[in-house]
C-alpha atoms as a PDB file:
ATOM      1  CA  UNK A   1    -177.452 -44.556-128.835  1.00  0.00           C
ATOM      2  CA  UNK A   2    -180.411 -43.459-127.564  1.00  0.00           C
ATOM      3  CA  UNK A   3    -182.311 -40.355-124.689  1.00  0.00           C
ATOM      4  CA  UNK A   4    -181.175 -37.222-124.105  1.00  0.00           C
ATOM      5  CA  UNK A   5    -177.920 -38.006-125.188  1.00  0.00           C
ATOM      6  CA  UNK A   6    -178.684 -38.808-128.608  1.00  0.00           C
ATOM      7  CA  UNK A   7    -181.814 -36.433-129.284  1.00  0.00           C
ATOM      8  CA  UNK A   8    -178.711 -33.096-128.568  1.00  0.00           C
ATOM      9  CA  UNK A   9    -175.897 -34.962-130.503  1.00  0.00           C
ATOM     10  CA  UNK A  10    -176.224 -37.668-133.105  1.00  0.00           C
ATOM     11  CA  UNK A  11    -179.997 -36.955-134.410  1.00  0.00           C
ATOM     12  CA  UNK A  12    -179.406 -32.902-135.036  1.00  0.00           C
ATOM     13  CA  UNK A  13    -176.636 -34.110-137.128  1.00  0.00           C
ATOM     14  CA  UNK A  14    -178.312 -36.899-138.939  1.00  0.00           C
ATOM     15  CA  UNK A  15    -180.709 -34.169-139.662  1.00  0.00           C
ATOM     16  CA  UNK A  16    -178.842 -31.562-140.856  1.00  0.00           C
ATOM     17  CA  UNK A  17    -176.802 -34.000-143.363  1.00  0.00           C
ATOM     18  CA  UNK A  18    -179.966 -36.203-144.474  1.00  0.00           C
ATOM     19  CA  UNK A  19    -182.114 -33.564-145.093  1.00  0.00           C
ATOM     20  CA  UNK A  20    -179.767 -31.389-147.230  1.00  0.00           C
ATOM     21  CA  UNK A  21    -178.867 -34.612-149.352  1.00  0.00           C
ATOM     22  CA  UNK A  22    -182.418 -35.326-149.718  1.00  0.00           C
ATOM     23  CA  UNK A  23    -183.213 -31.580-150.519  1.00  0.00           C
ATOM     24  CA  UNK A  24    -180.632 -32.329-153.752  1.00  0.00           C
ATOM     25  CA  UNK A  25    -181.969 -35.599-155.055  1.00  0.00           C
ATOM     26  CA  UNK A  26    -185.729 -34.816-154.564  1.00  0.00           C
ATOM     27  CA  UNK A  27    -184.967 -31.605-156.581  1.00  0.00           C
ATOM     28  CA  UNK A  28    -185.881 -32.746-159.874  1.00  0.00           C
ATOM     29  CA  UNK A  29    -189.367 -33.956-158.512  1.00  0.00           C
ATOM     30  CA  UNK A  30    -189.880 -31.113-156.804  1.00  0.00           C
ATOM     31  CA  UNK A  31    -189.511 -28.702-159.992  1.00  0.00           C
ATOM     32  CA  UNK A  32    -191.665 -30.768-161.824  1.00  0.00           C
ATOM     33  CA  UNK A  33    -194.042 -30.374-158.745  1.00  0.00           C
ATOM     34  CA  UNK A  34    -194.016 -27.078-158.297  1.00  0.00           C
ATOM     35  CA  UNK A  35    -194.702 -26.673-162.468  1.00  0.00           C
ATOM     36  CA  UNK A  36    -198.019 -29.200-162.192  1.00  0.00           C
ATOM     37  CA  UNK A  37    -198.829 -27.069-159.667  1.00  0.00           C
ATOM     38  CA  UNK A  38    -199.192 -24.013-161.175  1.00  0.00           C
ATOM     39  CA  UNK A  39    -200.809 -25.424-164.361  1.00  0.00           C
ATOM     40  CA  UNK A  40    -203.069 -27.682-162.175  1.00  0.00           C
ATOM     41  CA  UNK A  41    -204.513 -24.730-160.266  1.00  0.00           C
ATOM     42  CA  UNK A  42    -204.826 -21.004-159.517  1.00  0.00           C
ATOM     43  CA  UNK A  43    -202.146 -19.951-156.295  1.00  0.00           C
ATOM     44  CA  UNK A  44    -198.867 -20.525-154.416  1.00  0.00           C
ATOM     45  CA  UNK A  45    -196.939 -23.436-154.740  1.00  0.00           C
ATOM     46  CA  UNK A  46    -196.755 -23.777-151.252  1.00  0.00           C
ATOM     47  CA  UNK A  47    -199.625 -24.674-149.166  1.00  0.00           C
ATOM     48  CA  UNK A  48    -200.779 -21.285-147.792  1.00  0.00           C
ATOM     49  CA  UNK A  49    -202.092 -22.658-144.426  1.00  0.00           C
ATOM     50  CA  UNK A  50    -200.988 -21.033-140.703  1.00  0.00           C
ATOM     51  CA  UNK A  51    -197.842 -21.974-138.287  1.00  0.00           C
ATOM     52  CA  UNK A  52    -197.746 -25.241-136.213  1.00  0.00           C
ATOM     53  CA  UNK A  53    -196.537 -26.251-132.812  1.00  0.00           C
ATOM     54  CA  UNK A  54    -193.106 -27.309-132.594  1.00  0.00           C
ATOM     55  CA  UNK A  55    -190.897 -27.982-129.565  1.00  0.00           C
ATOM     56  CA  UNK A  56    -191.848 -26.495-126.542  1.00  0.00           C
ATOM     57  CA  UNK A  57    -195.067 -24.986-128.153  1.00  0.00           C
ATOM     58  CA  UNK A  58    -192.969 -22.649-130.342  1.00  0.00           C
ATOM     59  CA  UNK A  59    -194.670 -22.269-133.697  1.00  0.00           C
ATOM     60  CA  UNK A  60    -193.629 -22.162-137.028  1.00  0.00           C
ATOM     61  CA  UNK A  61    -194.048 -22.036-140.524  1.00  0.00           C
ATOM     62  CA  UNK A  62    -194.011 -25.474-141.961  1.00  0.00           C
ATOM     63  CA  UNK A  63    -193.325 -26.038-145.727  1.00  0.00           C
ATOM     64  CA  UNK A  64    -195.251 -28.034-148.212  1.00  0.00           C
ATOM     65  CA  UNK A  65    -196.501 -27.995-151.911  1.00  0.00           C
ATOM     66  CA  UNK A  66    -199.898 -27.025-151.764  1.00  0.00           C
ATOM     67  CA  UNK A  67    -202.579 -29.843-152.463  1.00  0.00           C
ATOM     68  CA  UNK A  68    -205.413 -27.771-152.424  1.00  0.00           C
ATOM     69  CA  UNK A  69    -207.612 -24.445-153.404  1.00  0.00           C
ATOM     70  CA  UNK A  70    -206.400 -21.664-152.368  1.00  0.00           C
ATOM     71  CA  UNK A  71    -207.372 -20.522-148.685  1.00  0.00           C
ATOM     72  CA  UNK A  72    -208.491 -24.034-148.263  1.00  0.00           C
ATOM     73  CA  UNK A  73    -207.561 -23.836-144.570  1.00  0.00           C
ATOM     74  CA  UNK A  74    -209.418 -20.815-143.840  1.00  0.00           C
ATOM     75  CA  UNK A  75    -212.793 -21.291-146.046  1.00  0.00           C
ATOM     76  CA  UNK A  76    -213.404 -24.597-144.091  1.00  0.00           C
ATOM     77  CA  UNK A  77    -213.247 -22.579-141.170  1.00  0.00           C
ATOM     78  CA  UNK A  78    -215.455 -19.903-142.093  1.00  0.00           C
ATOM     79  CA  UNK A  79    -217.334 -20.833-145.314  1.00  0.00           C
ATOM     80  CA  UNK A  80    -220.733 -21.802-144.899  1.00  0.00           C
ATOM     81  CA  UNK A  81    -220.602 -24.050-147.956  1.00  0.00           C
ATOM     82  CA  UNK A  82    -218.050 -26.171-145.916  1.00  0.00           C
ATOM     83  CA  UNK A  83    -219.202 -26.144-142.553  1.00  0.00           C
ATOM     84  CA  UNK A  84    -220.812 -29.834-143.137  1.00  0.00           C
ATOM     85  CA  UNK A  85    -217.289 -30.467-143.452  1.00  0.00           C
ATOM     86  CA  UNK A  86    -215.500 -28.714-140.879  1.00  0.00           C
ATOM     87  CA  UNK A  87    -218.099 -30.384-138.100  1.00  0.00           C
ATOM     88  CA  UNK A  88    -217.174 -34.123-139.905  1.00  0.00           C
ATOM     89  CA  UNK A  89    -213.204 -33.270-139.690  1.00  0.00           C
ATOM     90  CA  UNK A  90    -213.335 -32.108-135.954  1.00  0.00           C
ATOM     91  CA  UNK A  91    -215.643 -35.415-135.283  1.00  0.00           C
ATOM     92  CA  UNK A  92    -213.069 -37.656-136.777  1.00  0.00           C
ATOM     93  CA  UNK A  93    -210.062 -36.291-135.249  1.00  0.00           C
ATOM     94  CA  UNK A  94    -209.026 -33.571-138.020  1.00  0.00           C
ATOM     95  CA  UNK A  95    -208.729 -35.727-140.739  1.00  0.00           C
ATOM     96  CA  UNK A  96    -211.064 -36.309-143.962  1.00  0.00           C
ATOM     97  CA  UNK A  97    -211.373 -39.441-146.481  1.00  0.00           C
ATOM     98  CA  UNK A  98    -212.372 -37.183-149.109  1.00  0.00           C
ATOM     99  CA  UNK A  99    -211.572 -33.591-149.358  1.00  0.00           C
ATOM    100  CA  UNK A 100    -213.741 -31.619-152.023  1.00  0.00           C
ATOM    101  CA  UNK A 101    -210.802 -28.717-151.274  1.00  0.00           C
ATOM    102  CA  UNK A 102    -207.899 -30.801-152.778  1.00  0.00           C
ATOM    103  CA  UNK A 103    -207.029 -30.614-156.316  1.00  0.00           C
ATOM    104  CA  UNK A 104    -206.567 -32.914-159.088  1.00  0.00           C
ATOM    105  CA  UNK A 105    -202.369 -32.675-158.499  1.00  0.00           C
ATOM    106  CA  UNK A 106    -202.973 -32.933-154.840  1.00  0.00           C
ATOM    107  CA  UNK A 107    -204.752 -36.147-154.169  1.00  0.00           C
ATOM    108  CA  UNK A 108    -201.640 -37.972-156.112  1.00  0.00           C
ATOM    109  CA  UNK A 109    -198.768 -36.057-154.310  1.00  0.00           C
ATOM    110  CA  UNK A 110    -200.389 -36.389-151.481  1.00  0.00           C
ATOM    111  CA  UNK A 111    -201.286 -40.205-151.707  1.00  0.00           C
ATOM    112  CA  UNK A 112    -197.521 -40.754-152.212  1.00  0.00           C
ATOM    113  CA  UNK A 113    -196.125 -37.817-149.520  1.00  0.00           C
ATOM    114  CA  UNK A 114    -194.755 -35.644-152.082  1.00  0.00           C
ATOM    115  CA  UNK A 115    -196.367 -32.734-150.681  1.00  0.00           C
ATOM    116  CA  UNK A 116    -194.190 -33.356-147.744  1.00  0.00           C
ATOM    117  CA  UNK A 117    -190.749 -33.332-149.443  1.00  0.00           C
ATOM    118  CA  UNK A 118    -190.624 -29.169-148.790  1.00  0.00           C
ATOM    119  CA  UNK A 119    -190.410 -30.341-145.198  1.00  0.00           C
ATOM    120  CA  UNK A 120    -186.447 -30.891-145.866  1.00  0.00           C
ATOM    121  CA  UNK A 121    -186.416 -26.940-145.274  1.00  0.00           C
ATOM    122  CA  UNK A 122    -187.747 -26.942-142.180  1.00  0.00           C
ATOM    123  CA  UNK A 123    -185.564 -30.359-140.537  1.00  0.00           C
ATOM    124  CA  UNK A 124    -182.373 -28.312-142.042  1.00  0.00           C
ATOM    125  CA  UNK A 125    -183.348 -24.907-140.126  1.00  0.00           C
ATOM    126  CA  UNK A 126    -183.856 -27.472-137.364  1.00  0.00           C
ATOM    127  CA  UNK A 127    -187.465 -26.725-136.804  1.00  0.00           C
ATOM    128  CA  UNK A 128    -188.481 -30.047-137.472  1.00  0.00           C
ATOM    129  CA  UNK A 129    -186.422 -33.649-137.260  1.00  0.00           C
ATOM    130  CA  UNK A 130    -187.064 -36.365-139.699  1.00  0.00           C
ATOM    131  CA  UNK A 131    -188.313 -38.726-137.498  1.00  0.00           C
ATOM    132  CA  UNK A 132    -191.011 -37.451-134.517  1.00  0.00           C
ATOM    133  CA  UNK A 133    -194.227 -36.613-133.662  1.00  0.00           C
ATOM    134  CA  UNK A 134    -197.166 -35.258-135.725  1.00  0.00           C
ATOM    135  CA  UNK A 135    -196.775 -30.891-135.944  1.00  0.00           C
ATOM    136  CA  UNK A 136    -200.174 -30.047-135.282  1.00  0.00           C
ATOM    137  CA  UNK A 137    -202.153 -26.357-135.800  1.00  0.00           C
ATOM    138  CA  UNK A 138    -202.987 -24.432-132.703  1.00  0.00           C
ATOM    139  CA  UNK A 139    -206.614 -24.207-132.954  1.00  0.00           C
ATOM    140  CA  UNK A 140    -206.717 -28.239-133.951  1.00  0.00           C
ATOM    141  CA  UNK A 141    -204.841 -28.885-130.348  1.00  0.00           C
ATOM    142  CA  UNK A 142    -206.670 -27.102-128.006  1.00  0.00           C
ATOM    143  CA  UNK A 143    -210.076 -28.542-129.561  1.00  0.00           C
ATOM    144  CA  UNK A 144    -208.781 -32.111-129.398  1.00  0.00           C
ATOM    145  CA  UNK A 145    -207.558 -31.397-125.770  1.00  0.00           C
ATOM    146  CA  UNK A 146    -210.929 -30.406-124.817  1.00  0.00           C
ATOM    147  CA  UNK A 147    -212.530 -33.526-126.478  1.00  0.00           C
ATOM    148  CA  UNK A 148    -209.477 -36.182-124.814  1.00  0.00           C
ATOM    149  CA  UNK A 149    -208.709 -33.940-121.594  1.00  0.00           C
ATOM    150  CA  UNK A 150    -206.774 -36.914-120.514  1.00  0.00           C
ATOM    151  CA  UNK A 151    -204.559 -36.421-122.801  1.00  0.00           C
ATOM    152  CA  UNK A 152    -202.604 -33.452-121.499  1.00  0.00           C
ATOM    153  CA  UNK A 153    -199.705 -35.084-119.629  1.00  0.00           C
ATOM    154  CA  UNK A 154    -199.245 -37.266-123.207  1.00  0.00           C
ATOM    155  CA  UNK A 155    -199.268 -33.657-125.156  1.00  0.00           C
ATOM    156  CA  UNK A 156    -196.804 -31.782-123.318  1.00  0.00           C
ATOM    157  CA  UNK A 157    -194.463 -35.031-123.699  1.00  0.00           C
ATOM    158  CA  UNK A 158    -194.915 -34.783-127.256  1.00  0.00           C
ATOM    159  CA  UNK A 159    -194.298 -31.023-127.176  1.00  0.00           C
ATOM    160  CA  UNK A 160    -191.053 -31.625-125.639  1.00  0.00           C
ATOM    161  CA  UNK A 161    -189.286 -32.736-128.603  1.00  0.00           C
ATOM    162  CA  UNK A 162    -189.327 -31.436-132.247  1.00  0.00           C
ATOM    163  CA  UNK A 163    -192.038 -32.801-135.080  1.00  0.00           C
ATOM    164  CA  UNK A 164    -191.063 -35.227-137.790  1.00  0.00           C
ATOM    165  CA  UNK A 165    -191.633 -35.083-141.250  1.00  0.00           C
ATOM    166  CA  UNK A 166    -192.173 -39.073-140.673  1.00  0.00           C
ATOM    167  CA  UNK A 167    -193.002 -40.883-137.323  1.00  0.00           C
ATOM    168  CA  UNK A 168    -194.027 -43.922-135.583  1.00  0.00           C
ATOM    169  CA  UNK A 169    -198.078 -43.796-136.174  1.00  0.00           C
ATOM    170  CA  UNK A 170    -197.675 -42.839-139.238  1.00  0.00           C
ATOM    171  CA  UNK A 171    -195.578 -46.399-140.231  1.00  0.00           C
ATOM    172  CA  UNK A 172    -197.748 -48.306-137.691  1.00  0.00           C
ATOM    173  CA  UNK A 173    -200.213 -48.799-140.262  1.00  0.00           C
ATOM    174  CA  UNK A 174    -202.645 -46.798-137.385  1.00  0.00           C
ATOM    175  CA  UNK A 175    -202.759 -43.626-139.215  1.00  0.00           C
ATOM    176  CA  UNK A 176    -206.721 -43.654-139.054  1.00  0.00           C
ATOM    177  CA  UNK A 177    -206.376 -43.530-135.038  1.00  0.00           C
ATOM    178  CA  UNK A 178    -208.449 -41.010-133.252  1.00  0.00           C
ATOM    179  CA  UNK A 179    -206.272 -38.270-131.404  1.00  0.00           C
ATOM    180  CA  UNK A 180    -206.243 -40.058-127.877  1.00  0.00           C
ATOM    181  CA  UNK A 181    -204.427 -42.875-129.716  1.00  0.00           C
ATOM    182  CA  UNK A 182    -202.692 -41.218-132.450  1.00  0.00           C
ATOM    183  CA  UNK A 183    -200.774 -38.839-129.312  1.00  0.00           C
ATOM    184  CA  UNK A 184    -199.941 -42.028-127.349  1.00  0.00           C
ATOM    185  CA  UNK A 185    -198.335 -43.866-130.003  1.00  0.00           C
ATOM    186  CA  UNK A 186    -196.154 -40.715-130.128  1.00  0.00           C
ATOM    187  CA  UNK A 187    -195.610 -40.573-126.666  1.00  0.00           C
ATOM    188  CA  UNK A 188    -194.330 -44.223-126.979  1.00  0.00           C
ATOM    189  CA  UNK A 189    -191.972 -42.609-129.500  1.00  0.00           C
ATOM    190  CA  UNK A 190    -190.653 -40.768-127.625  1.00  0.00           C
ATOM    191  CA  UNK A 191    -190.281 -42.822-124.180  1.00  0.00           C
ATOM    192  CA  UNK A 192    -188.422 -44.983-126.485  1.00  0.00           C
ATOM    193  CA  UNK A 193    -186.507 -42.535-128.583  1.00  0.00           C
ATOM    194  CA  UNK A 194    -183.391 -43.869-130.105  1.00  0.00           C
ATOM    195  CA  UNK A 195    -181.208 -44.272-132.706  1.00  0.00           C
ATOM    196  CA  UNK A 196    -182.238 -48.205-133.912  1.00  0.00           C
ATOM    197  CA  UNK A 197    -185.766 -47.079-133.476  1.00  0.00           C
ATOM    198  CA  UNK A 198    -185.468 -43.803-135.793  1.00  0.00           C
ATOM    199  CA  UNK A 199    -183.715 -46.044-138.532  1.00  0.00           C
ATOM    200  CA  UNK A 200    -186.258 -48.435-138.364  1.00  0.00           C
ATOM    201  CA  UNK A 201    -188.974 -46.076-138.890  1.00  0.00           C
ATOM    202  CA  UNK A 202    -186.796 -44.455-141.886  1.00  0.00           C
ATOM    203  CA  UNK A 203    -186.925 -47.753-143.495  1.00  0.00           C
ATOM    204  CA  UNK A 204    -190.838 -48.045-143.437  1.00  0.00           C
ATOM    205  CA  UNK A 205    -191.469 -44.870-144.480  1.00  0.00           C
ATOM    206  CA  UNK A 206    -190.515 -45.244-148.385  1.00  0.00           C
ATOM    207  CA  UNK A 207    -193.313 -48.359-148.551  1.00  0.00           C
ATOM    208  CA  UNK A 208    -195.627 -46.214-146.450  1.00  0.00           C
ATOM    209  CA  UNK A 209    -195.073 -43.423-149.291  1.00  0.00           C
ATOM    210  CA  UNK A 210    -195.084 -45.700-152.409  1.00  0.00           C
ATOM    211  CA  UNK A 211    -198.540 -47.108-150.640  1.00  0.00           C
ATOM    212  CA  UNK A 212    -200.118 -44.526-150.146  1.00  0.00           C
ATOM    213  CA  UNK A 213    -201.461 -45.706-146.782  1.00  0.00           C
ATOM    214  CA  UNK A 214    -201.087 -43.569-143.743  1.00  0.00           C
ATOM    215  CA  UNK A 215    -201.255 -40.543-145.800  1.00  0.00           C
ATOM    216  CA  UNK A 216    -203.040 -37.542-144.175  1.00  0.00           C
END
């Protein structure tokens, strides 16, 4: 099965059953998660950071164990003790090798995508899908859309469907991509959207995890 015909039918209901099974056997790690958490570090358990861009540019609150100080998301933004940093993760496409924000906890669930597990939550409420594109932050979008302009037709594909907590970049082994790339491969995803192809990239994604590579 695969198009329209499977993203309304068979995929929302893969969804809904997968991600409340998963929610039950991750539970144990995620206790012990949230507990290194709080002895780790100061703050929430879950990462305190603003809404993303789901489908059709509605935004919303996605859920994951926090990996790093608290207001990390705004103090690179606005500190002047990070704006070194801010300037090197715009120039390389929002992402950063190494992180002075993230914790001691948070570089090893985040290596491994245990940060992500929360996620579950948000594919349930049927915000997200476990399988799709990257959810990205407002304020990163509209600065990579004025850096790859060309992009635009690519985003608003992308946009058309929900975000994954897993997708085809990220398995590709192409995770270091600039945004240009990174939003075609997604595209791709999604001209090609189907049942065989989600299943495939479900299968990757536990070597991907165990890894560590392709984790952002």
């Amino acid at each position: 099965m695969k198009g329209k015909n499977y993203q309304n039918g068979l995929k929302r209901i893969i969804d809904i059953f997968s991600s409340l099974i998963l929610l039950i056997i991750f539970s144990l790690i995620s206790l012990l998660t949230a507990l290194v958490i709080k002895i780790d570090s100061p703050g929430p358990i879950f990462a305190d950071v603003p809404e993303r861009i789901g489908e059709k540019g509605k935004k919303f609150k996605m859920y994951k164990f926090r990996s790093m100080i608290i207001n990390a998301h705004y103090l690179l933004r606005t500190d002047p003790r990070f704006k070194k940093l801010f300037n090197e993760y715009k120039r390389s496409s929002y992402k950063l090798k190494k992180d002075p924000r993230i914790t001691c906890v948070g570089k090893f669930i985040r290596r491994h995508s245990i940060d992500e597990i929360p996620q579950f939550i948000n594919v349930f409420k049927g915000e997200m899908s476990l399988v799709g594109p990257r959810a990205y932050y407002p304020d990163e979008l509209d600065n990579q859309l004025k850096e790859y302009s060309h992009t635009k037709k690519l985003v608003t594909k992308v946009l058309s469907v929900k975000p994954g907590i897993t997708g085809l970049w990220q398995v590709s082994g192409r995770s270091e991509v600039n945004f240009d790339k990174r939003i075609a491969i997604d595209a791709d995803y999604i001209d090609n959207i189907s049942l065989w192809n989600d299943l495939k990239i479900i299968f990757k994604t536990p070597l991907v995890m165990i890894s560590g590579k392709g984790a952002s």
